[in-house]
PDB file of N, CA and C in Angstrom:
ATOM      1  N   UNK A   1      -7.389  -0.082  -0.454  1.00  0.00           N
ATOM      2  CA  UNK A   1      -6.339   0.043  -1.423  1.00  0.00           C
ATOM      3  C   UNK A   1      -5.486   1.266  -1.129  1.00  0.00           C
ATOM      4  N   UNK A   2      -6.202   2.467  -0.559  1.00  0.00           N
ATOM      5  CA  UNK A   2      -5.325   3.597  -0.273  1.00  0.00           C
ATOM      6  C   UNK A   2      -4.401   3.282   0.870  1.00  0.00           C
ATOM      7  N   UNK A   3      -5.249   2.573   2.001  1.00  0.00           N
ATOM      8  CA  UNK A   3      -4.070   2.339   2.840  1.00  0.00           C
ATOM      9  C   UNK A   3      -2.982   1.758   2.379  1.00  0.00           C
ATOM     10  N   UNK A   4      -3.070   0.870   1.671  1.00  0.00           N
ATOM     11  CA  UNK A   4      -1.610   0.209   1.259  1.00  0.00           C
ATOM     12  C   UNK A   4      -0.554   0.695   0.208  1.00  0.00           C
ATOM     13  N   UNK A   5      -1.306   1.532  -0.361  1.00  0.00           N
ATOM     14  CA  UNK A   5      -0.758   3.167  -1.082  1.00  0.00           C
ATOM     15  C   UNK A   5       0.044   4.006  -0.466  1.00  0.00           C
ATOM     16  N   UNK A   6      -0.718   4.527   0.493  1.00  0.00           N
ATOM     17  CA  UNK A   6       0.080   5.522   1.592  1.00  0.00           C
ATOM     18  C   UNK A   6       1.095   4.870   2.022  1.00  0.00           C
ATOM     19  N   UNK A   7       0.926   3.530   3.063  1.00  0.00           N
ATOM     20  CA  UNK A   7       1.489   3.033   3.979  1.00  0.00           C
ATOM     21  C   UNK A   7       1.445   3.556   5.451  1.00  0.00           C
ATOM     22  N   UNK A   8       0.610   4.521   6.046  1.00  0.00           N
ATOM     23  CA  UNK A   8       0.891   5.115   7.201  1.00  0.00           C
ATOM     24  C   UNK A   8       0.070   4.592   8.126  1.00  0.00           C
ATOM     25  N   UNK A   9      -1.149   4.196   7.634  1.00  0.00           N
ATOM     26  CA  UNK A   9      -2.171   4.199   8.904  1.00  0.00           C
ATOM     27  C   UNK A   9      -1.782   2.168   9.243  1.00  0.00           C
ATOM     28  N   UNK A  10      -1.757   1.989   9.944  1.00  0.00           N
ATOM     29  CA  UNK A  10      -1.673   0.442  10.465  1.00  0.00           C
ATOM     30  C   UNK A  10      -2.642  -0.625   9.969  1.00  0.00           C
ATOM     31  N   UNK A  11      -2.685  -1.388   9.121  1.00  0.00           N
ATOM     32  CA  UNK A  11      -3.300  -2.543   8.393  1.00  0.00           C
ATOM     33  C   UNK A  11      -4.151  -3.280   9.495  1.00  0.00           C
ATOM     34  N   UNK A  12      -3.324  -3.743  10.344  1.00  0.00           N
ATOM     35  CA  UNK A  12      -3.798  -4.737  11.263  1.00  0.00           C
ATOM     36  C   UNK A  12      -5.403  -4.222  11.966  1.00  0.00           C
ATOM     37  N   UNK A  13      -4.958  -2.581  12.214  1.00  0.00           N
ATOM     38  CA  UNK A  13      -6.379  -1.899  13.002  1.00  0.00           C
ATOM     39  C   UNK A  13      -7.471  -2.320  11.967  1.00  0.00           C
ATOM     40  N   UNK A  14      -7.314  -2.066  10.553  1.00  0.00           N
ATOM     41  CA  UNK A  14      -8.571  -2.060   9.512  1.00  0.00           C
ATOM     42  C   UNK A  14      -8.575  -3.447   9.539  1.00  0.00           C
ATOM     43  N   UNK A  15      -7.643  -4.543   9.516  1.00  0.00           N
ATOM     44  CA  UNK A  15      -7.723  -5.901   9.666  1.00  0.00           C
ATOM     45  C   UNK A  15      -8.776  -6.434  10.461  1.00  0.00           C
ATOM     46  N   UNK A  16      -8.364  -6.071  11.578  1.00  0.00           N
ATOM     47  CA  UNK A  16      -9.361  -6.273  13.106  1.00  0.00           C
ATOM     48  C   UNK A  16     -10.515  -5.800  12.635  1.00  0.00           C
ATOM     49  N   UNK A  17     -10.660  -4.821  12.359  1.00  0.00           N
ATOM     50  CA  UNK A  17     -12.169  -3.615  11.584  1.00  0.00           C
ATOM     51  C   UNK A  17     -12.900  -4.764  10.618  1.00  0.00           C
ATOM     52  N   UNK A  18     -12.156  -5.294  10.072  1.00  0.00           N
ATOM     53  CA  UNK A  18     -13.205  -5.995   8.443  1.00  0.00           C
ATOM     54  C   UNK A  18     -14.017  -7.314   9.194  1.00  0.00           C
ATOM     55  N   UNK A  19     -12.965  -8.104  10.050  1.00  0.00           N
ATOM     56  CA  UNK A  19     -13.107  -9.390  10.405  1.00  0.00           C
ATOM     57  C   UNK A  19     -14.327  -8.776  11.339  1.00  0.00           C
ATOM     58  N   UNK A  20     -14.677  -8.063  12.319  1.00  0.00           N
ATOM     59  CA  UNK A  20     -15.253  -7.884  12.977  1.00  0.00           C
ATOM     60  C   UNK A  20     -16.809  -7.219  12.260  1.00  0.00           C
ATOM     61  N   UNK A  21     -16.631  -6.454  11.117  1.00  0.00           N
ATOM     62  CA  UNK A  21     -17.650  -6.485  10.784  1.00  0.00           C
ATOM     63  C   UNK A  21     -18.151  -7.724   9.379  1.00  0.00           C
ATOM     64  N   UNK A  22     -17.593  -7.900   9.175  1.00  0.00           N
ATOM     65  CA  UNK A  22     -17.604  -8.652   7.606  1.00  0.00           C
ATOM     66  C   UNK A  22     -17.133 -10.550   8.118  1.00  0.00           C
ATOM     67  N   UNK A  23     -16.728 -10.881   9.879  1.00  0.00           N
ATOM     68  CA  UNK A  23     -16.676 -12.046   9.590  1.00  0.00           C
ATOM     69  C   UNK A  23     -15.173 -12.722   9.230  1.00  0.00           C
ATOM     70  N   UNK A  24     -14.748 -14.100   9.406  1.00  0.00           N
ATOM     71  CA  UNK A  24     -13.609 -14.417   9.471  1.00  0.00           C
ATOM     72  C   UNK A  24     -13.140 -14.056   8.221  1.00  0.00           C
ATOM     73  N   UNK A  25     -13.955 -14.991   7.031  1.00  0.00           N
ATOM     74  CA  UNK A  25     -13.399 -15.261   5.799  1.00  0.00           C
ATOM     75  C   UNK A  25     -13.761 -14.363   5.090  1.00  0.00           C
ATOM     76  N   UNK A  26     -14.632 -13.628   4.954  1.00  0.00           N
ATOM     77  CA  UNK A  26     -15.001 -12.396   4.342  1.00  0.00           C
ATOM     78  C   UNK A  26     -14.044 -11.412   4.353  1.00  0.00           C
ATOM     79  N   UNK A  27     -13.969 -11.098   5.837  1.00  0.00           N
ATOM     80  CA  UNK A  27     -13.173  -9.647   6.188  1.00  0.00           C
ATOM     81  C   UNK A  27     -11.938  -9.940   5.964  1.00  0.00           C
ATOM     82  N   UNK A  28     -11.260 -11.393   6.111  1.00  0.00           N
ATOM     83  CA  UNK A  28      -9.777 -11.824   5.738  1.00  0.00           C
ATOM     84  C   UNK A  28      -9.519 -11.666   4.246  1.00  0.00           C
ATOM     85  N   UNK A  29     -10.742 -12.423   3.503  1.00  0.00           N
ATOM     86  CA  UNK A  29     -10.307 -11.908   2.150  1.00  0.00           C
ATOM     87  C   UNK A  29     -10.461 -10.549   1.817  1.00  0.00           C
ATOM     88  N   UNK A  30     -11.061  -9.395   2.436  1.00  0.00           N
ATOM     89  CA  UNK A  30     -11.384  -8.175   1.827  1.00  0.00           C
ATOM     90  C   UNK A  30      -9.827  -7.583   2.313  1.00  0.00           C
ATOM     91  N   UNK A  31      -9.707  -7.869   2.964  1.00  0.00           N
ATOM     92  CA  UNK A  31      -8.203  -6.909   3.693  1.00  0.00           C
ATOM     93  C   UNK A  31      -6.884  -7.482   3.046  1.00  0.00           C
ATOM     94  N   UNK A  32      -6.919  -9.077   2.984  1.00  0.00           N
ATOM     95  CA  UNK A  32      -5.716  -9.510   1.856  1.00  0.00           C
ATOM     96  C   UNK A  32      -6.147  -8.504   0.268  1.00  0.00           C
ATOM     97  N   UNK A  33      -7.281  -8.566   0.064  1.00  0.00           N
ATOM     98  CA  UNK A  33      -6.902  -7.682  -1.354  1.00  0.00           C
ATOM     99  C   UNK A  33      -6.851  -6.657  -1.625  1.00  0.00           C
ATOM    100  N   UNK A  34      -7.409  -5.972  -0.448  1.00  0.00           N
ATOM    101  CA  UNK A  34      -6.902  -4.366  -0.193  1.00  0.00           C
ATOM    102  C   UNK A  34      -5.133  -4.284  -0.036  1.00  0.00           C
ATOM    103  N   UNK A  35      -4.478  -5.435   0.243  1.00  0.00           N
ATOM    104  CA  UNK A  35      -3.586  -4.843   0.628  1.00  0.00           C
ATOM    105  C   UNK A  35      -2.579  -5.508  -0.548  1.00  0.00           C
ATOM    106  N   UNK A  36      -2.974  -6.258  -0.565  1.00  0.00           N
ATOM    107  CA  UNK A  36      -2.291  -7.027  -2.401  1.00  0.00           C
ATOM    108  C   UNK A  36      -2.391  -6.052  -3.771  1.00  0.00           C
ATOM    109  N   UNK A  37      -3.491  -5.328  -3.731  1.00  0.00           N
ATOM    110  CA  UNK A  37      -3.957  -4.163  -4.629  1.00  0.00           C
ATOM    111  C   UNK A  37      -3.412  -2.457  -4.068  1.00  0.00           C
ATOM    112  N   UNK A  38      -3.548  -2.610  -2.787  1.00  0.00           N
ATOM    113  CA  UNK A  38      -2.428  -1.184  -2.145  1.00  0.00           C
ATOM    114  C   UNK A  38      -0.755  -1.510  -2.406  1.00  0.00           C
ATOM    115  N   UNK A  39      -0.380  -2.831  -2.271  1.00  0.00           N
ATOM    116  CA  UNK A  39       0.781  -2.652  -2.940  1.00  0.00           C
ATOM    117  C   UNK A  39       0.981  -2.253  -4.328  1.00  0.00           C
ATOM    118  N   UNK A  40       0.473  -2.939  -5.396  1.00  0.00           N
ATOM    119  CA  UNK A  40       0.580  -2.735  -6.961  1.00  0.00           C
ATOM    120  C   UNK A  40       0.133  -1.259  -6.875  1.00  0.00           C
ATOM    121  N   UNK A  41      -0.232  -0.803  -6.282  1.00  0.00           N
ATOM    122  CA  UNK A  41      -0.468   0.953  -6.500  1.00  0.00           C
ATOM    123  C   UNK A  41       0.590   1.387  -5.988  1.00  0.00           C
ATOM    124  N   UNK A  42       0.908   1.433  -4.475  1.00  0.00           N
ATOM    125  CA  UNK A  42       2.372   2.018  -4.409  1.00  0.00           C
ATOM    126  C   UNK A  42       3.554   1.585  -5.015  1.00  0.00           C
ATOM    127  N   UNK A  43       3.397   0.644  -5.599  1.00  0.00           N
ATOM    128  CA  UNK A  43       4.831   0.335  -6.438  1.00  0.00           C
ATOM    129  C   UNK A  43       5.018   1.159  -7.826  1.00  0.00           C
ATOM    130  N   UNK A  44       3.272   1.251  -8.811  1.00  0.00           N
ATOM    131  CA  UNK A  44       3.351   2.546  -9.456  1.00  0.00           C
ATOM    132  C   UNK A  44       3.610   3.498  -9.324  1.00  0.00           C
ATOM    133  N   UNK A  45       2.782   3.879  -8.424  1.00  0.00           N
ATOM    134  CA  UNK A  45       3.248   5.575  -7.890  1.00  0.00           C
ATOM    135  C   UNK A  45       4.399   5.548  -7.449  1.00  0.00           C
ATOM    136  N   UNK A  46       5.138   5.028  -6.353  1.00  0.00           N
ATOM    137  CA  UNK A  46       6.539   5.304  -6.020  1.00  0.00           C
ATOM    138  C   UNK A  46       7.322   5.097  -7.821  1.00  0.00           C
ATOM    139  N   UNK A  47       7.138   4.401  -8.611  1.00  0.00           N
ATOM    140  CA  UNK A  47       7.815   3.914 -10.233  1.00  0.00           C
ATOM    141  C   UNK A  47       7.465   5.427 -11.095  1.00  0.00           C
ATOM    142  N   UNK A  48       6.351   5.715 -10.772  1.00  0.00           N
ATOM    143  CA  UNK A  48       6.372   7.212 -11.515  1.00  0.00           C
ATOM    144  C   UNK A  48       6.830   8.529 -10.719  1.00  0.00           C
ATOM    145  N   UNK A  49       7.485   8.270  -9.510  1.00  0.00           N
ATOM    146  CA  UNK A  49       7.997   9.856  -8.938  1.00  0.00           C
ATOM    147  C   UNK A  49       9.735   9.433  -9.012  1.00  0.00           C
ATOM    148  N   UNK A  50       9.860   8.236  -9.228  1.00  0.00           N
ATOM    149  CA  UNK A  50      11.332   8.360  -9.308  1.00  0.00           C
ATOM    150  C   UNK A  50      11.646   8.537 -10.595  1.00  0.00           C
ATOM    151  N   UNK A  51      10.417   8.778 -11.566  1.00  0.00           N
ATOM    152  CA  UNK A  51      11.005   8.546 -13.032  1.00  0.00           C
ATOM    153  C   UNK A  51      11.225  10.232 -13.251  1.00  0.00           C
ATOM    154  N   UNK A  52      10.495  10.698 -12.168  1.00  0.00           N
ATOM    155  CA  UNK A  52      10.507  12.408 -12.113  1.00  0.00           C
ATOM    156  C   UNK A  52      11.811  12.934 -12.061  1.00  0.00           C
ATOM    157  N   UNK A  53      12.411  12.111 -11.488  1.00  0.00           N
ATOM    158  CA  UNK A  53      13.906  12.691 -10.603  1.00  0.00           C
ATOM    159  C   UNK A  53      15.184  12.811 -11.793  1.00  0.00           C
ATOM    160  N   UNK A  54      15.552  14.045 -11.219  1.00  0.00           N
ATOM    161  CA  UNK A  54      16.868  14.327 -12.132  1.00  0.00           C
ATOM    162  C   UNK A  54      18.273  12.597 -12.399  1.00  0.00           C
ATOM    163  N   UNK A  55      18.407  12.633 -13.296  1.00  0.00           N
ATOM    164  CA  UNK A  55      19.401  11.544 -13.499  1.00  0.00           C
ATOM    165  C   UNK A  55      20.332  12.365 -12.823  1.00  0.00           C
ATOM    166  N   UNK A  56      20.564  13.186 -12.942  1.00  0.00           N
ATOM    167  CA  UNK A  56      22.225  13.719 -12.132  1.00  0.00           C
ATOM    168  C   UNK A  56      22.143  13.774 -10.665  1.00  0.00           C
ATOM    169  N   UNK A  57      21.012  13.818 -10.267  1.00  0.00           N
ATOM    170  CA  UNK A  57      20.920  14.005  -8.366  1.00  0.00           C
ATOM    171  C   UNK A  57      20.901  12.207  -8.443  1.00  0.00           C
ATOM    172  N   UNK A  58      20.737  11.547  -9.059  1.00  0.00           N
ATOM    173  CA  UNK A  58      20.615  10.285  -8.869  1.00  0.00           C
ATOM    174  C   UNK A  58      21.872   8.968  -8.618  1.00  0.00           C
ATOM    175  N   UNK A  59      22.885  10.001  -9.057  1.00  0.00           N
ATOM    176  CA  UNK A  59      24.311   9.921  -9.334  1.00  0.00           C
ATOM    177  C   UNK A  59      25.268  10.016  -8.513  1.00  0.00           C
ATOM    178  N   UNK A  60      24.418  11.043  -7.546  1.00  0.00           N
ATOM    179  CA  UNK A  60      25.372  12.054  -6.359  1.00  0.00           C
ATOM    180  C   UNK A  60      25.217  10.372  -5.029  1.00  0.00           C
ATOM    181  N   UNK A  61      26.755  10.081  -4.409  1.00  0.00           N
ATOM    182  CA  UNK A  61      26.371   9.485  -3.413  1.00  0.00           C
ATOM    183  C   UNK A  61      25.827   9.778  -2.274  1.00  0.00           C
ATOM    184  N   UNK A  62      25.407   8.702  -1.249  1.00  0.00           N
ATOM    185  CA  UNK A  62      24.667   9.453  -0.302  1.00  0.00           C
ATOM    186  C   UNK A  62      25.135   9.296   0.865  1.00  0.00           C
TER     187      UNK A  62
END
């Protein structure tokens, strides 16, 4: 779930990682919901640091 939080470290490597220890369907489903559940977290967290941000810098074009 953190990986898909962060976004930095590469999915596919831990992908390869699950299937190999955990098996086709196992490790396929553990990594689809790590990463279905790392999204809905970074979409919070990124939803609560923009709520941080000044409305007036928000205004300024870029």
């Amino acid at each position: 779930m953190g990986v898909g939080a962060i976004g930095i470290f590469p999915s596919v490597l831990l992908t390869a990682l699950n299937i190999n220890l955990f098996g086709v369907t196992f490790g396929t489903v553990l990594s689809l919901s790590g990463e279905i559940f790392g999204a809905i977290a970074g979409f919070y967290l990124y939803r609560f640091g923009f709520s941080k941000i000044d409305p007036q810098w928000l205004k300024k074009p870029f």
